[in-house]
PDB file of N, CA and C in Angstrom:
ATOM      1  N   UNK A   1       0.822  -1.195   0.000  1.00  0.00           N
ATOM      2  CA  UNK A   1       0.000   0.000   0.000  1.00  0.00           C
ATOM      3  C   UNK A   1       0.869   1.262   0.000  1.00  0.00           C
ATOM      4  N   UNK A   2       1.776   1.439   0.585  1.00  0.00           N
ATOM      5  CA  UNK A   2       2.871   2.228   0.923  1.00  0.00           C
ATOM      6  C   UNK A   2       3.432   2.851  -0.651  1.00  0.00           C
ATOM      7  N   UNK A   3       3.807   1.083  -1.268  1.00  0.00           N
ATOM      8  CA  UNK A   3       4.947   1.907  -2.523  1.00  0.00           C
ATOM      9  C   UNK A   3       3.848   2.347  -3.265  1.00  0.00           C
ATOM     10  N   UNK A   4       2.322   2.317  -3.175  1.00  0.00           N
ATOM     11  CA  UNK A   4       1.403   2.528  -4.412  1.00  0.00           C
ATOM     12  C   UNK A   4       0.986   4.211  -4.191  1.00  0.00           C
ATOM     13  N   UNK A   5       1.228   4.108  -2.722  1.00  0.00           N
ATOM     14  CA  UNK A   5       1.366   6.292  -2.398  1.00  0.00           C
ATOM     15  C   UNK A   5       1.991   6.448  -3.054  1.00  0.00           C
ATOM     16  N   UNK A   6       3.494   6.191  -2.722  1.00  0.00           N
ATOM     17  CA  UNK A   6       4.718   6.745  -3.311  1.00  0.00           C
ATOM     18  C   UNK A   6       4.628   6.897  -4.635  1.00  0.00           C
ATOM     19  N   UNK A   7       4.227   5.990  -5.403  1.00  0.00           N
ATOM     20  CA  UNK A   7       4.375   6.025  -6.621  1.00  0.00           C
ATOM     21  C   UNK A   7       3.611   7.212  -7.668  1.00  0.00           C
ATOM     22  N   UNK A   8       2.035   7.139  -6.958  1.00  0.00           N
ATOM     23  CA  UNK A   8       1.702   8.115  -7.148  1.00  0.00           C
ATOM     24  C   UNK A   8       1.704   9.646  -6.780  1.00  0.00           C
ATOM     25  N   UNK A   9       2.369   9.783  -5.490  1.00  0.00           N
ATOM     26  CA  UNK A   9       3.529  11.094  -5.804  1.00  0.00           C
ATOM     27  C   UNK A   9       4.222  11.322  -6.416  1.00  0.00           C
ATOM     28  N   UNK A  10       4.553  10.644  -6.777  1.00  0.00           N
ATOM     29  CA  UNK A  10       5.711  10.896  -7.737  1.00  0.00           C
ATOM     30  C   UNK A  10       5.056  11.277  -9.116  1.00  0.00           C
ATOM     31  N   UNK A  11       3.898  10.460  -9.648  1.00  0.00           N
ATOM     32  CA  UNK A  11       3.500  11.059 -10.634  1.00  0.00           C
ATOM     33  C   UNK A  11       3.138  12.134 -10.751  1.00  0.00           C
ATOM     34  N   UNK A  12       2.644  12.685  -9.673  1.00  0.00           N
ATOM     35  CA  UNK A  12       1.630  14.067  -9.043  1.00  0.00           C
ATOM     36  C   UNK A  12       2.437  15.039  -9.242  1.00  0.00           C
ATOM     37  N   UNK A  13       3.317  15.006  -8.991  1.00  0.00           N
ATOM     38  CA  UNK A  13       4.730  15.785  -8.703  1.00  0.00           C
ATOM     39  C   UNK A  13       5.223  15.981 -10.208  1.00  0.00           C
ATOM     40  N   UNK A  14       5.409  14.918 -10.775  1.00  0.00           N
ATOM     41  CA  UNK A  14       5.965  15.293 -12.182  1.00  0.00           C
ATOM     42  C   UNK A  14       4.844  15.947 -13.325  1.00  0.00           C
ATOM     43  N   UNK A  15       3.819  15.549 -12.976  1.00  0.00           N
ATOM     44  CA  UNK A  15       2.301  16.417 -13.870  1.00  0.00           C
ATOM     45  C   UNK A  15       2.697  17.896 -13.165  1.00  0.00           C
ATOM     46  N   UNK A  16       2.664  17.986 -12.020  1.00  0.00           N
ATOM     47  CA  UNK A  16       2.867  19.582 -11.735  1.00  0.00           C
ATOM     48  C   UNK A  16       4.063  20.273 -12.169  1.00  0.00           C
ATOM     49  N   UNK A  17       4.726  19.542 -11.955  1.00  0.00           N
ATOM     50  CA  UNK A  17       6.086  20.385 -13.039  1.00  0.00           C
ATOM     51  C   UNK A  17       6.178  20.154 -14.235  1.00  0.00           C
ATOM     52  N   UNK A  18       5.250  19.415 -15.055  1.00  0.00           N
ATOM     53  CA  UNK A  18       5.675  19.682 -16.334  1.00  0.00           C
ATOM     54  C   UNK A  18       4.724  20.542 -16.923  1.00  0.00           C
ATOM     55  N   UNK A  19       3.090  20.809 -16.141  1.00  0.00           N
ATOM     56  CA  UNK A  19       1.963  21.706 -16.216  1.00  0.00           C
ATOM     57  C   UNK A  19       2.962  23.245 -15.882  1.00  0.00           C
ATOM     58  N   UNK A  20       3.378  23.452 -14.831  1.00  0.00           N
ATOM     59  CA  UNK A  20       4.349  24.801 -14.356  1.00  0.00           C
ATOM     60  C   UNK A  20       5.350  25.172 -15.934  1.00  0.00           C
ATOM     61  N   UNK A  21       6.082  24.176 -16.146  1.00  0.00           N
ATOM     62  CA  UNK A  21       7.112  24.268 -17.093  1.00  0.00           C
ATOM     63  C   UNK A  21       6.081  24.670 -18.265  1.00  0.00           C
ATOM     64  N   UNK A  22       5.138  23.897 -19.018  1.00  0.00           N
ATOM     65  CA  UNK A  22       4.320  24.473 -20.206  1.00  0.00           C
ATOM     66  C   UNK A  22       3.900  25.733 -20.116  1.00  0.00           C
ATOM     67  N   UNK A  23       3.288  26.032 -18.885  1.00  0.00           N
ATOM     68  CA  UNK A  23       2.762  27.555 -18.605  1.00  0.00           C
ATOM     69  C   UNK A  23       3.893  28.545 -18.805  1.00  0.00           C
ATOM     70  N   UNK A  24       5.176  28.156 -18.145  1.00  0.00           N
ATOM     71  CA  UNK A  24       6.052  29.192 -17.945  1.00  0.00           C
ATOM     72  C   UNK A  24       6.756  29.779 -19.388  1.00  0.00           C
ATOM     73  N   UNK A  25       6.688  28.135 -20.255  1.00  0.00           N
ATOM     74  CA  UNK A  25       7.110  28.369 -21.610  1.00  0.00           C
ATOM     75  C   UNK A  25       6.153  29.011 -22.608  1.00  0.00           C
ATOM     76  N   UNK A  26       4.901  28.759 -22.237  1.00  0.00           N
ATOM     77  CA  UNK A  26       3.423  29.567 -22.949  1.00  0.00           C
ATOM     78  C   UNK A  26       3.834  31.056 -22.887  1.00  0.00           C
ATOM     79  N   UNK A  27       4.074  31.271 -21.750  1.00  0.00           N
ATOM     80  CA  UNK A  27       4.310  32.875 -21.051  1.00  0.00           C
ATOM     81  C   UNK A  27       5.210  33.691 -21.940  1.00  0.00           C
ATOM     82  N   UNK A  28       6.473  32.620 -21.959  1.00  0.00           N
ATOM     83  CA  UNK A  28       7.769  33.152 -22.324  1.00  0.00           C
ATOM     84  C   UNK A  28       7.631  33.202 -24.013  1.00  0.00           C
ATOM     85  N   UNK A  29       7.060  32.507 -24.910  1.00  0.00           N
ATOM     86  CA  UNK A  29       6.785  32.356 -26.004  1.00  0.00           C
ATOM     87  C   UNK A  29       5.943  33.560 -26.538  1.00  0.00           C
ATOM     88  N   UNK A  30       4.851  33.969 -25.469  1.00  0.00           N
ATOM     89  CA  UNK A  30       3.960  35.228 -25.745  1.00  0.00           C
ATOM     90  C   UNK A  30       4.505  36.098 -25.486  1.00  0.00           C
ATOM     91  N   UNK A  31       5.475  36.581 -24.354  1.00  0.00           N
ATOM     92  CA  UNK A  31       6.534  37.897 -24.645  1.00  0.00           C
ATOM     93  C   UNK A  31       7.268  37.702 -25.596  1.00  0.00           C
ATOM     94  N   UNK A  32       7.830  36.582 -26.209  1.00  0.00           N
ATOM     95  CA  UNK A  32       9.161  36.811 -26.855  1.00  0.00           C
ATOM     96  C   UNK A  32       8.369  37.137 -28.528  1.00  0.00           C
ATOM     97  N   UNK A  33       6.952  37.247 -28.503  1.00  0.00           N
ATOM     98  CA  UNK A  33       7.162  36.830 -29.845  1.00  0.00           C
ATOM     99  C   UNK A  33       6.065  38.389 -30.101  1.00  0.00           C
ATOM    100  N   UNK A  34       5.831  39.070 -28.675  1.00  0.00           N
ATOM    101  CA  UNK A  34       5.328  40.286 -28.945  1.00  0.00           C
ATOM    102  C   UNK A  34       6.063  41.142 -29.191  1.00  0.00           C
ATOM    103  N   UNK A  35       7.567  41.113 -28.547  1.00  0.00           N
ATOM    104  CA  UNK A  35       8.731  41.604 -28.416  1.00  0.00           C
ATOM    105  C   UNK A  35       9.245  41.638 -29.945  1.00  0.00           C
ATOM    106  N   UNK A  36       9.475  40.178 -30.505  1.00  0.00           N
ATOM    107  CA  UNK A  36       9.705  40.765 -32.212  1.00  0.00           C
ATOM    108  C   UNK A  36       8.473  41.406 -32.799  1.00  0.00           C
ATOM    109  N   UNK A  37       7.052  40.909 -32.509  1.00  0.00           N
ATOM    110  CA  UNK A  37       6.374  41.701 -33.537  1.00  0.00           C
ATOM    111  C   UNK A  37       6.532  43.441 -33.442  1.00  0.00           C
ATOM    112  N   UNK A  38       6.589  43.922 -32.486  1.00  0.00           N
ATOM    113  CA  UNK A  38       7.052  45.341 -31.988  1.00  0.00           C
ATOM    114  C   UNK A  38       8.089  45.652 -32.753  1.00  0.00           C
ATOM    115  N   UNK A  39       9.230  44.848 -32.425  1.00  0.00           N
ATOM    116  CA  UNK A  39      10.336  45.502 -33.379  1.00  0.00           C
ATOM    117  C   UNK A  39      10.310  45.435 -34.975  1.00  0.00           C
ATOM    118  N   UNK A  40       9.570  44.473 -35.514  1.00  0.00           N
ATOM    119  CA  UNK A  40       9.141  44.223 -36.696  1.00  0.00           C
ATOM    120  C   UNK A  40       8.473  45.940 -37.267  1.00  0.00           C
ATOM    121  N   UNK A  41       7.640  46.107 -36.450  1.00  0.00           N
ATOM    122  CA  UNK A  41       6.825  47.301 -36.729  1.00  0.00           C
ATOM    123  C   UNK A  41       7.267  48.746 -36.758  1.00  0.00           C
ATOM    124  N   UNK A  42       8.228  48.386 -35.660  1.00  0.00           N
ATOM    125  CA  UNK A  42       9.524  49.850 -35.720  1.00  0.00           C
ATOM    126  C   UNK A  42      10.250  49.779 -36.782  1.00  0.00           C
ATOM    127  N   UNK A  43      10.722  48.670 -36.905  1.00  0.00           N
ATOM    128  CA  UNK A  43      11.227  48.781 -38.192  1.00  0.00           C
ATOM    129  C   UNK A  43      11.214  49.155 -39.502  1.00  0.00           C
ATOM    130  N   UNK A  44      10.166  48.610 -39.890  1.00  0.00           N
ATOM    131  CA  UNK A  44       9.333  48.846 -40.836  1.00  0.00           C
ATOM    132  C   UNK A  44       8.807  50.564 -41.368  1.00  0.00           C
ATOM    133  N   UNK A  45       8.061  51.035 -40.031  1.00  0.00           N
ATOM    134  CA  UNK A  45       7.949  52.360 -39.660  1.00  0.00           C
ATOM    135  C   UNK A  45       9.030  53.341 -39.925  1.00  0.00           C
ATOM    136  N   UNK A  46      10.609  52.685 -39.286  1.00  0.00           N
ATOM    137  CA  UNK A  46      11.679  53.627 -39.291  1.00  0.00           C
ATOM    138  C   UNK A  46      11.954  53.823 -41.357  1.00  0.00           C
ATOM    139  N   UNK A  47      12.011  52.253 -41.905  1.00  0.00           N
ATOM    140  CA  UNK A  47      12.157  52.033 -43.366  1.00  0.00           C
ATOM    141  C   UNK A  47      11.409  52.677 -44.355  1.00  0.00           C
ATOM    142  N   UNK A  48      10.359  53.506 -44.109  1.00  0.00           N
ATOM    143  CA  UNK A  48       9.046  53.643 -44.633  1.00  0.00           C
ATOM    144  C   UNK A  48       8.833  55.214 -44.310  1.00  0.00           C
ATOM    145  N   UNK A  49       9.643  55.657 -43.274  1.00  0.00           N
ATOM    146  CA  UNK A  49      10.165  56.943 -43.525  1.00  0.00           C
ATOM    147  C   UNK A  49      11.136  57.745 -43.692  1.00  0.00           C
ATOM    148  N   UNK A  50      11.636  57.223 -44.483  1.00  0.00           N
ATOM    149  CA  UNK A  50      13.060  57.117 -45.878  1.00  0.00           C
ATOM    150  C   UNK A  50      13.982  57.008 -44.825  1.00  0.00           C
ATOM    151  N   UNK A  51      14.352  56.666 -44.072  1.00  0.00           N
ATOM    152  CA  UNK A  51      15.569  56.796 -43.426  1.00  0.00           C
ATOM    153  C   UNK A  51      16.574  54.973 -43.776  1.00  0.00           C
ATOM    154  N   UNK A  52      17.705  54.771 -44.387  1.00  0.00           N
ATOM    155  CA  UNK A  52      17.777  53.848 -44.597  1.00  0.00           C
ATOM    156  C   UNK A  52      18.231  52.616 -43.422  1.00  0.00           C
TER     157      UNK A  52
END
């Protein structure tokens, strides 16, 4: 009965960190990719008013 806790802590434990880890990478994926579209747009903006 004992190792069948354990065991399922352990699973419990690894669903929560790999749920934490997806979120944290969701997160990091949605700044990083607002972060280029922004600069995309400055860019563009800076190109578009003749400056080379």
């Amino acid at each position: 009965m004992m190792t069948a806790m354990n065991g399922l802590h352990v699973i419990m434990l690894l669903l929560i960190w790999i749920v934490g880890l997806a979120v944290v990478g969701a997160a990091f994926y949605v700044v990083v990719r607002l972060a280029v579209t922004h600069a995309l747009k400055t860019h563009t903006r800076w190109i578009d008013n003749g400056k080379p």
